[in-house]
Each structure stands twice: as structure tokens, then as C-alpha cells.
Protein backbone atom coordinates (compact mmCIF):
# COMPACT_ATOMS: atom_id res chain seq x y z
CA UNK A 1 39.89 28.86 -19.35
CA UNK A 2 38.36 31.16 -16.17
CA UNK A 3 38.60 34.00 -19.17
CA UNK A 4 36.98 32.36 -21.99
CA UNK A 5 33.75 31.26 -19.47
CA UNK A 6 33.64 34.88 -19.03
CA UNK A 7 33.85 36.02 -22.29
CA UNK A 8 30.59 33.40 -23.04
CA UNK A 9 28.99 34.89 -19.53
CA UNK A 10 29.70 38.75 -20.95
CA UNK A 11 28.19 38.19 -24.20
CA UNK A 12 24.91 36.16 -22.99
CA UNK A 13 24.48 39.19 -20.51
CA UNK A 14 24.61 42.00 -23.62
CA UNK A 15 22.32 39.32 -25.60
CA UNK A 16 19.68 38.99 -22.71
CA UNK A 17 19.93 42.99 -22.20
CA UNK A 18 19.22 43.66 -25.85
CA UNK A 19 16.66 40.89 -26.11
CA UNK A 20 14.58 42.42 -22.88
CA UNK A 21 14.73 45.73 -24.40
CA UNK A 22 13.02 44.85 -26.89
CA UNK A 23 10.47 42.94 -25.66
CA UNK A 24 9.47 45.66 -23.33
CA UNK A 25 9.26 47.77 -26.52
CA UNK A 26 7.65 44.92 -28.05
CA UNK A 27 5.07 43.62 -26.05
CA UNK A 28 5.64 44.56 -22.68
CA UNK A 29 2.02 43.42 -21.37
CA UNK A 30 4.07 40.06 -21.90
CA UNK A 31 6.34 40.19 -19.06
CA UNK A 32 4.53 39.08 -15.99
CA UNK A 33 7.71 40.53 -13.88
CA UNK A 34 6.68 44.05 -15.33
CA UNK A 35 3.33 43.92 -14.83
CA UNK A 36 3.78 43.01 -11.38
CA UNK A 37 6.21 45.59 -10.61
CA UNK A 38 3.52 48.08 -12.11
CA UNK A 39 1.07 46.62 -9.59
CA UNK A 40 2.78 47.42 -6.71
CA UNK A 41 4.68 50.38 -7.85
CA UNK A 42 3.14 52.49 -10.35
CA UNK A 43 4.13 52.29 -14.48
CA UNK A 44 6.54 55.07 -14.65
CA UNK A 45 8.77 53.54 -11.25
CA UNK A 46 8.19 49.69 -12.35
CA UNK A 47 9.45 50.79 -16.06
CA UNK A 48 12.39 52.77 -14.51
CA UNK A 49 13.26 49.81 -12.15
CA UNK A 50 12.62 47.34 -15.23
CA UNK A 51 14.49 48.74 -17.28
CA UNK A 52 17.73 49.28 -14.81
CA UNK A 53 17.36 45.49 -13.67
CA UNK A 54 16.55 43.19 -16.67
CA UNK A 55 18.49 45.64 -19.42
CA UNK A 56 21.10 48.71 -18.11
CA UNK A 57 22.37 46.10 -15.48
CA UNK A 58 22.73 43.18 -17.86
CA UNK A 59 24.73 44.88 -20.49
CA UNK A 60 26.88 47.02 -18.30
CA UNK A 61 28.09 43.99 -16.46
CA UNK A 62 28.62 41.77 -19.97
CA UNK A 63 30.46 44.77 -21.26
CA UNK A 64 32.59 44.69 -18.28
CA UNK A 65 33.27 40.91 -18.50
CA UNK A 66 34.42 41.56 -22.00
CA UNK A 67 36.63 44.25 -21.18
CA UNK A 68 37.99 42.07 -17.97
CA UNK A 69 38.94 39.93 -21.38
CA UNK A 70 40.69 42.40 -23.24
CA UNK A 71 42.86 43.56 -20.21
CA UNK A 72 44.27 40.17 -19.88
């Protein structure tokens, strides 16, 4: 049961990597967290520390979850 939840957990956290990704491509005036980041710490740090946080982080950790899963 314990492995199935986080087989469901890994695969939300790829999903919500990808999907921020994106959006910062996309339209990343959108994301209030961003903008406030580049506020207070410049664009090229905020993007660096976005991008590590809300997409690296997400899909490393899903991908780890998944192969937590495979290892039994």
C-alpha cells in the first residue's frame, strides 16, 4: 500500500516539475513566487533558485520515489 501512495506522490512530483517548467517558459510574469524572488534577489539568482526549487527538486525527488518502487 505505503509503495503504491508513493508511486502516486513520485509521479505528481515529475507532473508539477514539468508543468512549472513550462510555465516559467510560458509566462513567467505569472508566478507571483518568481517575481518576488526577483525583487529581492535579482532575475538571474531568483531564476536559478526558481528553477532548482519548483522544477530540478520536484522531479529528482518523484524520480526517486519511482525508483524506491522498482527496487521493491
Amino acid at each position: 500500500m505505503m509503495s503504491e501512495i508513493n508511486s502516486i506522490i513520485g509521479v505528481l512530483a515529475i507532473i508539477y516539475g514539468i508543468y512549472s517548467y513550462i510555465q516559467r517558459k510560458i509566462a513567467p510574469e505569472k508566478i507571483d513566487k518568481l517575481q518576488a524572488l526577483i525583487e529581492r534577489n535579482g532575475e538571474k539568482m531568483a531564476n536559478s533558485i526558481h528553477l532548482f526549487g519548483y522544477t530540478i527538486l520536484p522531479i529528482v525527488a518523484g524520480l526517486l520515489l519511482l525508483f524506491s518502487r522498482l527496487r521493491g
